[in-house]
N, C-alpha and C. Protein backbone atom coordinates (compact mmCIF):
# COMPACT_ATOMS: atom_id res chain seq x y z
N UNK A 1 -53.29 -53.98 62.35
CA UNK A 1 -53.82 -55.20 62.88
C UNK A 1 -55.34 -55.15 62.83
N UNK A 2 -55.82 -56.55 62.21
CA UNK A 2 -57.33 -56.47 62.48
C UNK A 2 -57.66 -57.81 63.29
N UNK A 3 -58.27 -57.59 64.05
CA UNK A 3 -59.20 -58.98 65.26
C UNK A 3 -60.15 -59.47 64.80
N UNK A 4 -61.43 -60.46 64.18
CA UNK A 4 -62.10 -60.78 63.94
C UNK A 4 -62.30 -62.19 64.44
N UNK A 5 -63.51 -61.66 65.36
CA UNK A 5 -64.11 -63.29 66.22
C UNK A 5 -62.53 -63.53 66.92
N UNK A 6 -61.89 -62.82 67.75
CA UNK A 6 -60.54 -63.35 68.36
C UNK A 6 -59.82 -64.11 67.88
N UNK A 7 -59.57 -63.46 66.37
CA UNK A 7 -58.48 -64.09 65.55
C UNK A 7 -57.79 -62.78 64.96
N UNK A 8 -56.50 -62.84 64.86
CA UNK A 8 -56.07 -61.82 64.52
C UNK A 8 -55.00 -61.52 63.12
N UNK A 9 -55.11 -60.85 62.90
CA UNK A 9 -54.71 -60.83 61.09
C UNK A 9 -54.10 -59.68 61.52
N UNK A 10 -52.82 -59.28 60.07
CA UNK A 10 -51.95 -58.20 60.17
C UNK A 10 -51.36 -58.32 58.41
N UNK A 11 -51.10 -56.76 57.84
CA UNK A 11 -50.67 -56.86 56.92
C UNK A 11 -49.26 -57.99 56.20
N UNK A 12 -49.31 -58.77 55.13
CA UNK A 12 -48.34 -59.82 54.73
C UNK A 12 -48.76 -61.10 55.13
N UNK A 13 -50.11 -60.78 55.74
CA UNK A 13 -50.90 -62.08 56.00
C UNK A 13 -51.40 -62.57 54.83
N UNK A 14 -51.47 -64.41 55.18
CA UNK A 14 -52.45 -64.98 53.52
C UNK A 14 -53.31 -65.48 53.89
N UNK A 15 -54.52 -65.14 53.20
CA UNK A 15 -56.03 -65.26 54.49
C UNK A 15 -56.61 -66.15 53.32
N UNK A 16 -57.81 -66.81 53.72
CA UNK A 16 -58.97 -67.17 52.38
C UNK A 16 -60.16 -66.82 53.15
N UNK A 17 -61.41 -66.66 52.19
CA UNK A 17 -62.49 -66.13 52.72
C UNK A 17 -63.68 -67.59 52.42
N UNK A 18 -63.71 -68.77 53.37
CA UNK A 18 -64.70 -69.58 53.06
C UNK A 18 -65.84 -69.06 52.90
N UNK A 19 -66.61 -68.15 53.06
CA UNK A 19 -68.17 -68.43 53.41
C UNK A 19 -68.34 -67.37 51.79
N UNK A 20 -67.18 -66.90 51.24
CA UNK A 20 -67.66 -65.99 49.98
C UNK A 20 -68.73 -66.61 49.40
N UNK A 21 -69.48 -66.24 48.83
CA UNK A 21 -70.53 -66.69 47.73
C UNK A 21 -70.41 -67.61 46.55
N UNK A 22 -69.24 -67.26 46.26
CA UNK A 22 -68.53 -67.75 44.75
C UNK A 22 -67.39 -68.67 44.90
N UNK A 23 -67.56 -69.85 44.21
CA UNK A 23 -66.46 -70.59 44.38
C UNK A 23 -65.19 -70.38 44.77
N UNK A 24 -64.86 -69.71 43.32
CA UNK A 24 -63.59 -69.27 43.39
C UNK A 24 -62.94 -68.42 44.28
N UNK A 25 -64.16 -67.82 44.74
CA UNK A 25 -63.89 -67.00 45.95
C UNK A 25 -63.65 -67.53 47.11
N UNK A 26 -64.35 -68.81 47.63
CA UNK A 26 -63.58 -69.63 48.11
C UNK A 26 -62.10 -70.10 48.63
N UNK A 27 -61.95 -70.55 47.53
CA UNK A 27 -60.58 -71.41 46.98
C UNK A 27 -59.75 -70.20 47.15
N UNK A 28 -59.73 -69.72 46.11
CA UNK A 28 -58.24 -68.00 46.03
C UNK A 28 -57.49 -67.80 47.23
N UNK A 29 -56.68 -67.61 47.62
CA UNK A 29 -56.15 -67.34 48.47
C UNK A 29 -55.66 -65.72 48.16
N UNK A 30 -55.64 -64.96 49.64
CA UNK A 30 -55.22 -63.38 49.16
C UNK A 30 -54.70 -62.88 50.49
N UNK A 31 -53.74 -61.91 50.06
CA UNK A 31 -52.98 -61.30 51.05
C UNK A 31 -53.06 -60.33 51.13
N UNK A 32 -53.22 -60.23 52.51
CA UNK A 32 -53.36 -58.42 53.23
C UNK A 32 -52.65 -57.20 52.87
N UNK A 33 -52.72 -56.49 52.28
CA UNK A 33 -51.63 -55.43 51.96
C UNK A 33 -52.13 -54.03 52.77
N UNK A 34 -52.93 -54.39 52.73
CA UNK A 34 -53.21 -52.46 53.99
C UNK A 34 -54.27 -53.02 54.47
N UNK A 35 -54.34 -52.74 55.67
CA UNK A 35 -55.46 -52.64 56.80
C UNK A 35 -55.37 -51.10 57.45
N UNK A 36 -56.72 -50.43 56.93
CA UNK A 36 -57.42 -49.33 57.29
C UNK A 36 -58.25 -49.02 58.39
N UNK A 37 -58.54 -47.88 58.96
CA UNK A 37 -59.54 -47.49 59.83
C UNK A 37 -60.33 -48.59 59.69
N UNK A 38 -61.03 -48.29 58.27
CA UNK A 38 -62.30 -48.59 57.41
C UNK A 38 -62.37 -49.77 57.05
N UNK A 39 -60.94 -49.99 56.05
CA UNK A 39 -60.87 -50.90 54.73
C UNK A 39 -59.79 -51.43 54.99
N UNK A 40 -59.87 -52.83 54.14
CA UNK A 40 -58.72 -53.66 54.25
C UNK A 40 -58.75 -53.80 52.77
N UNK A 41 -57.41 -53.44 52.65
CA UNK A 41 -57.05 -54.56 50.73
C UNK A 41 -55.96 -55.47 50.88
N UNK A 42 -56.73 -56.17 49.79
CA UNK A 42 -55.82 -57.31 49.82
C UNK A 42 -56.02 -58.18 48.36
N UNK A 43 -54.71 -58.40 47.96
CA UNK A 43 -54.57 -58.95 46.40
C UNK A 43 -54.61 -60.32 46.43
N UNK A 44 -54.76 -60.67 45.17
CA UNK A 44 -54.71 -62.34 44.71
C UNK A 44 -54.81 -62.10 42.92
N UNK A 45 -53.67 -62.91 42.67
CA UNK A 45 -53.43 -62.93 41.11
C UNK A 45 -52.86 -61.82 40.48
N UNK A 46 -52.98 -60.77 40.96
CA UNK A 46 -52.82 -59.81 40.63
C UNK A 46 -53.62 -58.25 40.54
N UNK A 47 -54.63 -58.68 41.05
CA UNK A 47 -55.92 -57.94 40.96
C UNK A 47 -56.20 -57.61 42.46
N UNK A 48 -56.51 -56.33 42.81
CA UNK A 48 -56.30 -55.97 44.68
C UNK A 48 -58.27 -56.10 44.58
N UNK A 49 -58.94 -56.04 45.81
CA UNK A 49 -59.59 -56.22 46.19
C UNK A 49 -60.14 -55.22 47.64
N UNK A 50 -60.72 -54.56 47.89
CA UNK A 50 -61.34 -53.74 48.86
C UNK A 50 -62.25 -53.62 49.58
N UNK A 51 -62.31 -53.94 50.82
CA UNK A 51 -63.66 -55.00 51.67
C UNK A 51 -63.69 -53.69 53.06
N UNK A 52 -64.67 -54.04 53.79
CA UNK A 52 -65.00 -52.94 54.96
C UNK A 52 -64.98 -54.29 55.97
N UNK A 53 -64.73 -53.61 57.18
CA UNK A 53 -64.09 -54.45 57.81
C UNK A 53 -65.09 -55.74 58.11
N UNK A 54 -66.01 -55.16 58.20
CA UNK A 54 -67.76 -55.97 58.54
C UNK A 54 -67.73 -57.25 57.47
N UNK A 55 -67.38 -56.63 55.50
CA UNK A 55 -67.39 -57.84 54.62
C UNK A 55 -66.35 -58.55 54.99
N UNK A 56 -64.86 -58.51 55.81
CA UNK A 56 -63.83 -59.53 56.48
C UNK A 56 -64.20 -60.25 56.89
N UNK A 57 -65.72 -59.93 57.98
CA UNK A 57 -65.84 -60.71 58.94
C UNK A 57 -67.12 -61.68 58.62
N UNK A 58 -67.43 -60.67 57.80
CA UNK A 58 -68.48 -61.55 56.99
C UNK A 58 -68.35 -63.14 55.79
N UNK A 59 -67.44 -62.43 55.65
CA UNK A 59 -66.84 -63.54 54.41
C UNK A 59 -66.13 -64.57 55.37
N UNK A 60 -65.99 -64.94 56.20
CA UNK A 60 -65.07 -65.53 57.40
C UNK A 60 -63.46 -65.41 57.06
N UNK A 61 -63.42 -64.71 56.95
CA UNK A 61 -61.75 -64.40 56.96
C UNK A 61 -61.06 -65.99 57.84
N UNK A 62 -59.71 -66.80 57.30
CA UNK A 62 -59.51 -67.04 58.40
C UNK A 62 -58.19 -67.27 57.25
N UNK A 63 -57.03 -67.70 58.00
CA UNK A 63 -55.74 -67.77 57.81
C UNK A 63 -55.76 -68.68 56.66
N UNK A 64 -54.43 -69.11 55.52
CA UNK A 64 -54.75 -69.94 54.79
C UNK A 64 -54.34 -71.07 55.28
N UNK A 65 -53.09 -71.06 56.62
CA UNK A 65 -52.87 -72.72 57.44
C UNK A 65 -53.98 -73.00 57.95
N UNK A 66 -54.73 -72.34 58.68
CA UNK A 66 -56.10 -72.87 59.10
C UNK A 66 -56.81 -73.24 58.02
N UNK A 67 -56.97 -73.19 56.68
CA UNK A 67 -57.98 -73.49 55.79
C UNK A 67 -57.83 -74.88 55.27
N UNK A 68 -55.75 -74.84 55.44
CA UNK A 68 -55.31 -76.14 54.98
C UNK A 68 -55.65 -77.16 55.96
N UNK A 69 -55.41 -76.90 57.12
CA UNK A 69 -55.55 -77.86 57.74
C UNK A 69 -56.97 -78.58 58.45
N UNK A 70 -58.19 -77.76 57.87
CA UNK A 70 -59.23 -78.26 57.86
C UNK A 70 -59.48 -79.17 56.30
N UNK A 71 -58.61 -79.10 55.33
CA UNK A 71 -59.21 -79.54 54.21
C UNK A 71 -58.63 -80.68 54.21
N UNK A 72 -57.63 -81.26 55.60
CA UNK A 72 -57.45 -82.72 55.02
C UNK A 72 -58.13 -83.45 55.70
């Protein structure tokens, strides 16, 4: 389990990261597959991805129903 800003995430979760830098980074949607001490990974497309917990919270992690339901 990871908490960020009193939201809470857990592996088989599908998160998106709004505040990424990059569009697409944006948009993508990706799912939690291990949450570490340290590190969290988590895939999209096929390609895994490896963040410290700080870039989660940085990137705003937030659920992908929450993402949907701000985009209408």
């Amino acid at each position: 389990m990871l908490e960020i800003n009193g939201v809470t995430f857990n592996e088989g979760d599908h998160i998106r990261f709004p505040l990424s830098p990059f569009p697409q980074g944006r948009a993508r949607e990706y799912e939690i597959e291990q949450i570490g001490p340290s590190e969290i990974r988590v895939s999209s497309n096929g390609f895994r991805y490896n963040y410290s917990r700080g870039e989660v919270a940085a990137l705003g992690a937030i659920h992908v129903a929450a993402a949907r339901a701000t985009e209408k």
